[in-house]
N, C-alpha and C. Protein backbone atom coordinates (compact mmCIF):
# COMPACT_ATOMS: atom_id res chain seq x y z
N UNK A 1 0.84 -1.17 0.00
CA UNK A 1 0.00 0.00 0.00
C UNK A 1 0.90 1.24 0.00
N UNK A 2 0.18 2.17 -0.51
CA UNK A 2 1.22 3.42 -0.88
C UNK A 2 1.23 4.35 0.41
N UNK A 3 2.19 4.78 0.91
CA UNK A 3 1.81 5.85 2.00
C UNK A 3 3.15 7.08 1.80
N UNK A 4 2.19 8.15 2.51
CA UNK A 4 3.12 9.30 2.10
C UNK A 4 3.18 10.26 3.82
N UNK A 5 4.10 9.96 4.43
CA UNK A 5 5.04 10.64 5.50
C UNK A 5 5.45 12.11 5.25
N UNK A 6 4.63 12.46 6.00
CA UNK A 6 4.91 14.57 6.17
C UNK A 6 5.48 14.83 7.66
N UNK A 7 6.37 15.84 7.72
CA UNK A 7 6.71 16.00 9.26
C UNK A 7 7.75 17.56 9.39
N UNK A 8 7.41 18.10 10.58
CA UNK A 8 7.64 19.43 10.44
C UNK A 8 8.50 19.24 11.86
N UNK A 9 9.49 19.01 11.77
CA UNK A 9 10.65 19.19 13.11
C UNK A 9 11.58 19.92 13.09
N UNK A 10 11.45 21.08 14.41
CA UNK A 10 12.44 22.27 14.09
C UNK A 10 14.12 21.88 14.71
N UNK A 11 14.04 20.62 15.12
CA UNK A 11 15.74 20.05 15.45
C UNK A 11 16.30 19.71 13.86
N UNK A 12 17.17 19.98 13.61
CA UNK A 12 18.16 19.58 12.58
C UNK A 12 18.33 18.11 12.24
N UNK A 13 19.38 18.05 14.26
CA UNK A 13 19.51 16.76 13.34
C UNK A 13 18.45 15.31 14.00
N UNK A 14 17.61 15.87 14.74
CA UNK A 14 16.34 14.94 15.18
C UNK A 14 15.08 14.84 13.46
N UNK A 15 15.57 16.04 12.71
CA UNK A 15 14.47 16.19 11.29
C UNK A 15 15.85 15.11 10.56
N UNK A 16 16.86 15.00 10.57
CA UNK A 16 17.69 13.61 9.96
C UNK A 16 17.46 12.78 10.04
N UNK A 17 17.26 12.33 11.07
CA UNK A 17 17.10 10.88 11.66
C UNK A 17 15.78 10.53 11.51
N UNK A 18 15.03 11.02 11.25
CA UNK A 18 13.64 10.77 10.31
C UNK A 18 13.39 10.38 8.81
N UNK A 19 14.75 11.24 8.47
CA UNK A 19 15.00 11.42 6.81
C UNK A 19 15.13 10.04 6.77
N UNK A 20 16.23 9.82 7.56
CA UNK A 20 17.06 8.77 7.66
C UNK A 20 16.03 7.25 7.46
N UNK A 21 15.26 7.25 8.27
CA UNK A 21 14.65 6.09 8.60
C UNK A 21 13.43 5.95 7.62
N UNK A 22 12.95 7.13 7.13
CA UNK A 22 12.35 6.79 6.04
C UNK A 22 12.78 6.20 4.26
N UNK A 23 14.08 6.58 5.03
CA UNK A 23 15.26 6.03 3.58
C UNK A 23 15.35 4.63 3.54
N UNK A 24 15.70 4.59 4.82
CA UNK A 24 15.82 3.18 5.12
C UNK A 24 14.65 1.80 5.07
N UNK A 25 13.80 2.66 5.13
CA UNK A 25 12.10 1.73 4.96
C UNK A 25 12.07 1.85 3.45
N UNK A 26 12.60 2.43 2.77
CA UNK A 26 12.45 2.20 1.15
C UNK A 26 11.64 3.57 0.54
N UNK A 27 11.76 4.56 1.55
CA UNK A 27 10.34 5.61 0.74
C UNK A 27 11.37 6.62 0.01
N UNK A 28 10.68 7.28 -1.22
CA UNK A 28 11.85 8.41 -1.49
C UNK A 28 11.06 9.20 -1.41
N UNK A 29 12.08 10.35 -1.49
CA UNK A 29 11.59 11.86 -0.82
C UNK A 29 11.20 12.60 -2.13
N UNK A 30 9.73 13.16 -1.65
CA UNK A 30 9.28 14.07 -3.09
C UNK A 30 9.31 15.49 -2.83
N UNK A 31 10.12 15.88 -1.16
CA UNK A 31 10.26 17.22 -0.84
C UNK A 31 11.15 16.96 0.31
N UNK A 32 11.51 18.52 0.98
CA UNK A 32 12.61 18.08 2.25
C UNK A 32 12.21 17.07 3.17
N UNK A 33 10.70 17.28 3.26
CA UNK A 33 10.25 16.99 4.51
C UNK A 33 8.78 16.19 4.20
N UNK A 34 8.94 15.44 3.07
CA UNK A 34 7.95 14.13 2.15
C UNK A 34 8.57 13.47 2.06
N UNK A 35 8.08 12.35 2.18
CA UNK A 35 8.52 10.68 1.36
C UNK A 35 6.81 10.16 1.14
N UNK A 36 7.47 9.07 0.40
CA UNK A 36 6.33 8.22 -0.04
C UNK A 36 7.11 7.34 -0.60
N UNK A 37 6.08 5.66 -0.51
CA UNK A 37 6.44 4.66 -1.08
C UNK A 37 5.50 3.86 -0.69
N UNK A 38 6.11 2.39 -0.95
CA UNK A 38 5.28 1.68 -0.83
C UNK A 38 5.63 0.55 0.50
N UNK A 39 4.60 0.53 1.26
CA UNK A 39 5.04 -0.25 2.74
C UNK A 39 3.57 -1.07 3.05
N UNK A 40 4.15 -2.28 3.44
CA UNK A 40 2.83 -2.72 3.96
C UNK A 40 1.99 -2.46 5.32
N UNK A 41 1.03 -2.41 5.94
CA UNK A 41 0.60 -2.21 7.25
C UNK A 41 1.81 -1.88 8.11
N UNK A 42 2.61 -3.68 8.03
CA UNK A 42 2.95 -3.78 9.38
C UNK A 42 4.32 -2.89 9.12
N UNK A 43 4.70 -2.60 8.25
CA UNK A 43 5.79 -1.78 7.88
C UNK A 43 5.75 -0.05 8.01
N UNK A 44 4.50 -0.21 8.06
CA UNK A 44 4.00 1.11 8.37
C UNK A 44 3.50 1.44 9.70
N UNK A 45 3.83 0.75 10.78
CA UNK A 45 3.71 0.71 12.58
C UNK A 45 5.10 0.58 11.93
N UNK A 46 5.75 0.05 11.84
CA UNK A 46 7.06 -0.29 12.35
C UNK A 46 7.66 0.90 12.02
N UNK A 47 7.66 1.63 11.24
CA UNK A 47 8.64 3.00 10.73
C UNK A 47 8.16 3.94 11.81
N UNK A 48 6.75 3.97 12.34
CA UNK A 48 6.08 5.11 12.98
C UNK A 48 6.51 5.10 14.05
N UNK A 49 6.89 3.78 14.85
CA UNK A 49 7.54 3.42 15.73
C UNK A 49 9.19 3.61 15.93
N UNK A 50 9.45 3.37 14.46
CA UNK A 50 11.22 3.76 14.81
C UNK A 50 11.43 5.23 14.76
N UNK A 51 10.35 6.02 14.20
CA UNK A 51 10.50 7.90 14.28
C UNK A 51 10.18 8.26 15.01
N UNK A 52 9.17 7.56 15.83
CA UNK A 52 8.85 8.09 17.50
C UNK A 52 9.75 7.58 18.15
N UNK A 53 10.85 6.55 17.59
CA UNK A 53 11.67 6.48 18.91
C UNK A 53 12.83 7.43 18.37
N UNK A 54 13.41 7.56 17.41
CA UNK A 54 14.42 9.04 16.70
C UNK A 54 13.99 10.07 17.65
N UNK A 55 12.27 10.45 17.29
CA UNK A 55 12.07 11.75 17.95
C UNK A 55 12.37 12.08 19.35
N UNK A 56 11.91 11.08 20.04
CA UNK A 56 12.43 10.70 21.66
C UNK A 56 11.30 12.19 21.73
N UNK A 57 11.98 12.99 22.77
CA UNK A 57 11.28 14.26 23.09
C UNK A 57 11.08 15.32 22.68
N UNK A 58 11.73 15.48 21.49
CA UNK A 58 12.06 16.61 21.11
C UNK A 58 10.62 16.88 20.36
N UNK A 59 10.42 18.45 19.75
CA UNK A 59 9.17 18.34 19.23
C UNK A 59 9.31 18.37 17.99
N UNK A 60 7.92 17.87 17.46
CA UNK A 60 8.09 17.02 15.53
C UNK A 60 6.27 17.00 15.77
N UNK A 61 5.80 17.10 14.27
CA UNK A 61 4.74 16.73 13.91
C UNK A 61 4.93 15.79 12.70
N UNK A 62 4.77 14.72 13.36
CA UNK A 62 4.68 13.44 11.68
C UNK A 62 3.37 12.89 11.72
N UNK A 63 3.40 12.61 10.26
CA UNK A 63 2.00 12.18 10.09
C UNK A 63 2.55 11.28 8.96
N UNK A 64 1.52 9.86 8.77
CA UNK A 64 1.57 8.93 8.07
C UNK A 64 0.34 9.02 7.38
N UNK A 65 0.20 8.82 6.07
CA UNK A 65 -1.02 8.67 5.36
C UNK A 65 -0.95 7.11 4.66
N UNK A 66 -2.10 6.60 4.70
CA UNK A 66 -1.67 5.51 3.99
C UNK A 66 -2.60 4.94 2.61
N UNK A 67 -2.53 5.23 1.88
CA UNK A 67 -3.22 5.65 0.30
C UNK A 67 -3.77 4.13 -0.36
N UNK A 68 -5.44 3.92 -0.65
CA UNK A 68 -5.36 3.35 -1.54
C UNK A 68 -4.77 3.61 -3.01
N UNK A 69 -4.65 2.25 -3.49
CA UNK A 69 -4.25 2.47 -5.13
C UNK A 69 -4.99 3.76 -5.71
N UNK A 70 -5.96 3.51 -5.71
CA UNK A 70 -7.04 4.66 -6.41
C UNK A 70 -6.70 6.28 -5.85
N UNK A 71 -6.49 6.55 -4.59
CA UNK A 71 -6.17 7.50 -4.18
C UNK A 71 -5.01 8.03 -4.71
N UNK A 72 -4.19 7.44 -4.45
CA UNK A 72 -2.55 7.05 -5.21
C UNK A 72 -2.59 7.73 -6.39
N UNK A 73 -3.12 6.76 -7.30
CA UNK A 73 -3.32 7.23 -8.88
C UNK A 73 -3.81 8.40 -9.03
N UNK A 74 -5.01 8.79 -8.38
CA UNK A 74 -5.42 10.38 -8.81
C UNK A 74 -4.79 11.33 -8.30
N UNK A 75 -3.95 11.28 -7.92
CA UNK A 75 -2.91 12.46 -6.95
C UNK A 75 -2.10 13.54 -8.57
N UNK A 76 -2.19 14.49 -7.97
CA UNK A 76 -1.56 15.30 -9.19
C UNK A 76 -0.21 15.86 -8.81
N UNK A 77 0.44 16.17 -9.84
CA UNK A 77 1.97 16.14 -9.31
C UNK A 77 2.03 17.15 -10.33
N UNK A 78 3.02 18.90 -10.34
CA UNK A 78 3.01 19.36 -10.62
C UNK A 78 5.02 19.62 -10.22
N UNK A 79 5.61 19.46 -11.20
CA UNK A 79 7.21 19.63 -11.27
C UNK A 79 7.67 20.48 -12.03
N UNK A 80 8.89 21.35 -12.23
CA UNK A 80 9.25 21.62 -12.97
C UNK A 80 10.43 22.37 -13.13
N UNK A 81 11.42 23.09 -13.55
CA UNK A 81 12.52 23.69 -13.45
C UNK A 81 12.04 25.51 -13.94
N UNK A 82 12.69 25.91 -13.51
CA UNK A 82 12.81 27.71 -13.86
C UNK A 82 12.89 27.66 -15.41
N UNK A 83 11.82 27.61 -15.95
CA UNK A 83 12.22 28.06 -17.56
C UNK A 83 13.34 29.20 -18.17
N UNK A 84 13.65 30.02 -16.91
CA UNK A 84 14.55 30.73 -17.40
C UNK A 84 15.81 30.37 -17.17
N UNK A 85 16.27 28.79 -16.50
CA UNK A 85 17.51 28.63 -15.90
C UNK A 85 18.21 29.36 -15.06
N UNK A 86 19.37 29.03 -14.76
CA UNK A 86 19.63 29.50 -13.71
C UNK A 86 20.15 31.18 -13.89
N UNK A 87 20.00 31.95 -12.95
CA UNK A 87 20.36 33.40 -12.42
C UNK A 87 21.55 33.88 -12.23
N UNK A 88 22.47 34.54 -12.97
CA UNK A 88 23.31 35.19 -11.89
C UNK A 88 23.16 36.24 -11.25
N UNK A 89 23.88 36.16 -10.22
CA UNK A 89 23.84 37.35 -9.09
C UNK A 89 24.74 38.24 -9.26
């Protein structure tokens, strides 16, 4: 099942060790502070569990979503680069 991990932690390196563990569960990152992939249930307690134990006390808002296919699929994704390339200063 598809799920997509959001989280807003103002520690540095307590917002790493999140990065971290969502790397490590297989999700890639579609922003600093997004991932998504694909995890099953129990894989999905188990990560929530290893970022609440990263987070320990410090403060963090994570949230797990966990997406049917259908949900999944209709999601819109909007990317793109600076049409004008890059700037100098």
């Amino acid at each position: 099942m598809q799920c997509l991990v959001i989280y807003d932690i103002p520690h540095d390196g307590t917002r790493q060790k999140v990065a971290d563990a969502c790397l490590d569960y297989g999700l890639q990152r579609l922003q600093y502070s997004a991932f998504a992939g694909n995890l099953s249930r129990a894989h999905q307690r188990a990560l929530f569990q290893e970022i609440a134990r990263r987070v320990r006390r410090r403060a963090a808002n994570v949230q797990l979503f966990p997406l049917d296919e259908q949900s999944w699929q209709a999601r819109r994704v909007l990317q793109q680069e600076d049409a004008d390339g890059p700037t100098d200063a």
